[in-house]
PDB file of N, CA and C in Angstrom:
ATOM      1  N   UNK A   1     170.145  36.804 203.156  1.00  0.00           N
ATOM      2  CA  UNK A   1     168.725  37.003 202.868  1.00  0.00           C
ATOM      3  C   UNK A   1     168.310  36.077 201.724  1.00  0.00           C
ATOM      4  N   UNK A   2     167.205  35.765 201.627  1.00  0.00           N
ATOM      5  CA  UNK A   2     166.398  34.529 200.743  1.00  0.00           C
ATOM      6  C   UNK A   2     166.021  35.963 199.735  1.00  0.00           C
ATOM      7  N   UNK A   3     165.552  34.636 198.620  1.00  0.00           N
ATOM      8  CA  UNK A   3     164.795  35.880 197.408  1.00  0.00           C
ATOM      9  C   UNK A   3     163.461  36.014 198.076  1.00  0.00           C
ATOM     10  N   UNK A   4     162.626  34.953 198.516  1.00  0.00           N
ATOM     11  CA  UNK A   4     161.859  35.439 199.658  1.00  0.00           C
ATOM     12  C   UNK A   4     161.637  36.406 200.477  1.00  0.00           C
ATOM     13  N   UNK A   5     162.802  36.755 200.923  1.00  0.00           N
ATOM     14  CA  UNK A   5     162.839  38.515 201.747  1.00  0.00           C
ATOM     15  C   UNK A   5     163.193  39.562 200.661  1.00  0.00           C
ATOM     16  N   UNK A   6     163.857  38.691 199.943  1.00  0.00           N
ATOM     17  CA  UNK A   6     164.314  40.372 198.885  1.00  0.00           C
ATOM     18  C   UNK A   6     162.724  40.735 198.330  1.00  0.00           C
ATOM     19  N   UNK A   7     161.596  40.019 197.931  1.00  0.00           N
ATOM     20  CA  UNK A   7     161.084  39.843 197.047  1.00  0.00           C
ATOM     21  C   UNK A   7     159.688  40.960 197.858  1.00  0.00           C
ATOM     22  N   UNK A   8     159.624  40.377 199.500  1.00  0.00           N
ATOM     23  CA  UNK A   8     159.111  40.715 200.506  1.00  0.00           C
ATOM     24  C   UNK A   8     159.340  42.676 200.582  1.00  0.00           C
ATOM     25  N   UNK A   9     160.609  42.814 200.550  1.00  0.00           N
ATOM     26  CA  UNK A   9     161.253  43.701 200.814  1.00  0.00           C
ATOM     27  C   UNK A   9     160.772  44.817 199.760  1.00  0.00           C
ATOM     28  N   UNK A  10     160.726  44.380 198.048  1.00  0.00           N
ATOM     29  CA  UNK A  10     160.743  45.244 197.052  1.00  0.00           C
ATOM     30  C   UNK A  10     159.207  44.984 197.073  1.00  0.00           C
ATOM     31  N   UNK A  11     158.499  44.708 198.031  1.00  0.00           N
ATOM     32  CA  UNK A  11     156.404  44.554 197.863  1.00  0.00           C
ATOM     33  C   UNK A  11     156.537  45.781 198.554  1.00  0.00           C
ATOM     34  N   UNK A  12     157.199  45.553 199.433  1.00  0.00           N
ATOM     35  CA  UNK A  12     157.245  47.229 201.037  1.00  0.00           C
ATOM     36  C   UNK A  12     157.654  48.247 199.827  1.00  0.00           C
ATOM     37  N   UNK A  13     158.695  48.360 199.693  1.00  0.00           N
ATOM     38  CA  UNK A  13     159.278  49.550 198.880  1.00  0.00           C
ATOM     39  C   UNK A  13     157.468  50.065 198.070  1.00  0.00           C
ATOM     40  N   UNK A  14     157.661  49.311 197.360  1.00  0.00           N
ATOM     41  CA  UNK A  14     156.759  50.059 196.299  1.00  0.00           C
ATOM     42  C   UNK A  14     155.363  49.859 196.399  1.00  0.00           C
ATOM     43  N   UNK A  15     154.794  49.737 197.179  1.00  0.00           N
ATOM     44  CA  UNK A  15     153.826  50.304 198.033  1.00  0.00           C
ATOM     45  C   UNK A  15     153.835  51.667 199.028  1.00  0.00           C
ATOM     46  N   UNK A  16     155.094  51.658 199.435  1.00  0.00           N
ATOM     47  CA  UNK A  16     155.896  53.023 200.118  1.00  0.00           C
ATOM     48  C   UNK A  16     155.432  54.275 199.213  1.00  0.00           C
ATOM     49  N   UNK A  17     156.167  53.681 197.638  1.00  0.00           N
ATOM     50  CA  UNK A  17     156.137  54.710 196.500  1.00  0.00           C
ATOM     51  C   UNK A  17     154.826  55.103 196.311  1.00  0.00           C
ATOM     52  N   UNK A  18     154.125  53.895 196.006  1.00  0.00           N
ATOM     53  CA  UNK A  18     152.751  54.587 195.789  1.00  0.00           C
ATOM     54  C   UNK A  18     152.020  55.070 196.274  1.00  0.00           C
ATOM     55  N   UNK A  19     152.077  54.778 197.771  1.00  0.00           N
ATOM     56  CA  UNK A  19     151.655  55.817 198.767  1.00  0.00           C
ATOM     57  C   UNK A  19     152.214  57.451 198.530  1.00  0.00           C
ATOM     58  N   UNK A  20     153.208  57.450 198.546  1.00  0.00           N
ATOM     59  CA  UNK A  20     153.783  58.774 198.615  1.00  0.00           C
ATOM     60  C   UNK A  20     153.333  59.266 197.350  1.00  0.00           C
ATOM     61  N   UNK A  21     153.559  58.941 195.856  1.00  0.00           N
ATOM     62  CA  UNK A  21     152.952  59.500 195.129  1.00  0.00           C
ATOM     63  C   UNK A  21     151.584  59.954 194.944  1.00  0.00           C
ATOM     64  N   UNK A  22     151.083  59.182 195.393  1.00  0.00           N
ATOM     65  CA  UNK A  22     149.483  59.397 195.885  1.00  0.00           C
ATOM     66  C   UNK A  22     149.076  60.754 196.744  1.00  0.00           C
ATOM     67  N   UNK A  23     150.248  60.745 197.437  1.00  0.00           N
ATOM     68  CA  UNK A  23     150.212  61.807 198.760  1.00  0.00           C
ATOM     69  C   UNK A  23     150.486  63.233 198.195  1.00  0.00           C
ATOM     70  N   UNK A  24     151.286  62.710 197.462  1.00  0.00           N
ATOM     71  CA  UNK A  24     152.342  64.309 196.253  1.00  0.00           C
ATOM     72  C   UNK A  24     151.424  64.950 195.664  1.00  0.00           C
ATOM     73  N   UNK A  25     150.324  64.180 194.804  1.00  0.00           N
ATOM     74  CA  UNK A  25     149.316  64.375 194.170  1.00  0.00           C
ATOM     75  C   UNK A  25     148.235  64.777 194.922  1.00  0.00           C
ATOM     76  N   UNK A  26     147.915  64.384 195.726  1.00  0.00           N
ATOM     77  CA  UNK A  26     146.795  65.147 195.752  1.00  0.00           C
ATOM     78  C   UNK A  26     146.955  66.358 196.797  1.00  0.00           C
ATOM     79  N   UNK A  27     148.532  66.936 197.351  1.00  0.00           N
ATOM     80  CA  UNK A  27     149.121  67.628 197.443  1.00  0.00           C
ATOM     81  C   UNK A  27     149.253  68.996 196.534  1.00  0.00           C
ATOM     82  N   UNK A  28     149.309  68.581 195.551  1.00  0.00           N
ATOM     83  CA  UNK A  28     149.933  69.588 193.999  1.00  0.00           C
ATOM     84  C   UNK A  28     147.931  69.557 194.162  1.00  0.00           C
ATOM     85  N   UNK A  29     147.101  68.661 194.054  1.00  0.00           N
ATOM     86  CA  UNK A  29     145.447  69.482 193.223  1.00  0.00           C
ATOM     87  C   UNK A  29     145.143  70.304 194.486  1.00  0.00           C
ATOM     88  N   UNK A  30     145.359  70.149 195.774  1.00  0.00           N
ATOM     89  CA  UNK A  30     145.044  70.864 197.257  1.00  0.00           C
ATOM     90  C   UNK A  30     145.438  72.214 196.703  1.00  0.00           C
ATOM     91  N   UNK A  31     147.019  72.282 196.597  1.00  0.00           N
ATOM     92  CA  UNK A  31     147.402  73.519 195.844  1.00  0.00           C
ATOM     93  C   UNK A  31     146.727  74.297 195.160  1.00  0.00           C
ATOM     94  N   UNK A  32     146.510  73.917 193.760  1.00  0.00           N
ATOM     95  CA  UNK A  32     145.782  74.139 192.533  1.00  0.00           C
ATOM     96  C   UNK A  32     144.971  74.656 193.121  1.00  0.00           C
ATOM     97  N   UNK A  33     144.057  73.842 193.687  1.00  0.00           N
ATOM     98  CA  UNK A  33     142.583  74.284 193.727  1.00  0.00           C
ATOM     99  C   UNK A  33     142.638  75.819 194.944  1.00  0.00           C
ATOM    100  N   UNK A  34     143.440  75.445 195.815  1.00  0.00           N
ATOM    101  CA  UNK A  34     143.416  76.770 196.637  1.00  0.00           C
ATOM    102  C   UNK A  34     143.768  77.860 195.634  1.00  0.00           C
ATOM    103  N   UNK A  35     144.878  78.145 195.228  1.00  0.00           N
ATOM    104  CA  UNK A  35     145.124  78.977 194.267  1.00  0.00           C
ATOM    105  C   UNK A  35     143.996  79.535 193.527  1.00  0.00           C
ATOM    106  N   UNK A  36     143.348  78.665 192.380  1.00  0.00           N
ATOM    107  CA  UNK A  36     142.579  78.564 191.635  1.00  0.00           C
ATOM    108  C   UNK A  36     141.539  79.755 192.530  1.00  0.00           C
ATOM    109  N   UNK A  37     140.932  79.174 193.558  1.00  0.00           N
ATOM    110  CA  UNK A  37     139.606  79.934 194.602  1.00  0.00           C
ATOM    111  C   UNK A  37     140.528  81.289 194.386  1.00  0.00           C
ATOM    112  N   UNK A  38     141.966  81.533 195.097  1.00  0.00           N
ATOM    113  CA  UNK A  38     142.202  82.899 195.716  1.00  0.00           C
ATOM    114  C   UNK A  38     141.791  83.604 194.247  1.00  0.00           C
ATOM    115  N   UNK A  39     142.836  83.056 193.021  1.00  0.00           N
ATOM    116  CA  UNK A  39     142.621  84.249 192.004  1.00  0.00           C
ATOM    117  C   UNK A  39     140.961  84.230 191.181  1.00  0.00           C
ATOM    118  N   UNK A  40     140.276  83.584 191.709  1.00  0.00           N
ATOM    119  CA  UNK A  40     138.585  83.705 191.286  1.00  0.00           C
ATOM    120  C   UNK A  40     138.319  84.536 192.130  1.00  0.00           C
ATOM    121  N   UNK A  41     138.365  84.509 193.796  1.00  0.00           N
ATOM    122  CA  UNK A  41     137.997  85.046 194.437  1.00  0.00           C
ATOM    123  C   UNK A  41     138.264  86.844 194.183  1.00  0.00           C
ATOM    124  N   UNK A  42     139.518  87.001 193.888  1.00  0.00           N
ATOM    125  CA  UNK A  42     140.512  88.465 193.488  1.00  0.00           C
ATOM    126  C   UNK A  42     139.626  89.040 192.070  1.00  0.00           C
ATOM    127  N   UNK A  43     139.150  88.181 191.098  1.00  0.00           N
ATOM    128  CA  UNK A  43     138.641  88.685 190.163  1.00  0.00           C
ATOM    129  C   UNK A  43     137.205  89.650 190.383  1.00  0.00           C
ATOM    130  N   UNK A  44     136.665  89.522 191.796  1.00  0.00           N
ATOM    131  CA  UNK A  44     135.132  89.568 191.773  1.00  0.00           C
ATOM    132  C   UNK A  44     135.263  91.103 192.237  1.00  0.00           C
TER     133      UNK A  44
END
């Protein structure tokens, strides 16, 4: 492999990552915020 492909290779990777972190996140506020509604909702 060339540093060309390695270089190619580690652009994919971490774009991968940031996708997925992206995904995690707004995963965990989906959460939150459901939560958040049920125990507002429970208070009334």
């Amino acid at each position: 492999m060339t540093p060309d492909d390695q270089e190619l290779i580690r652009q994919r990777q971490k774009s991968r990552a940031i996708v997925m972190a992206l995904l995690l996140g707004a995963m965990v506020v989906l959460i939150f915020a459901v939560s958040w509604a049920k125990i507002k909702a429970g208070h009334h």
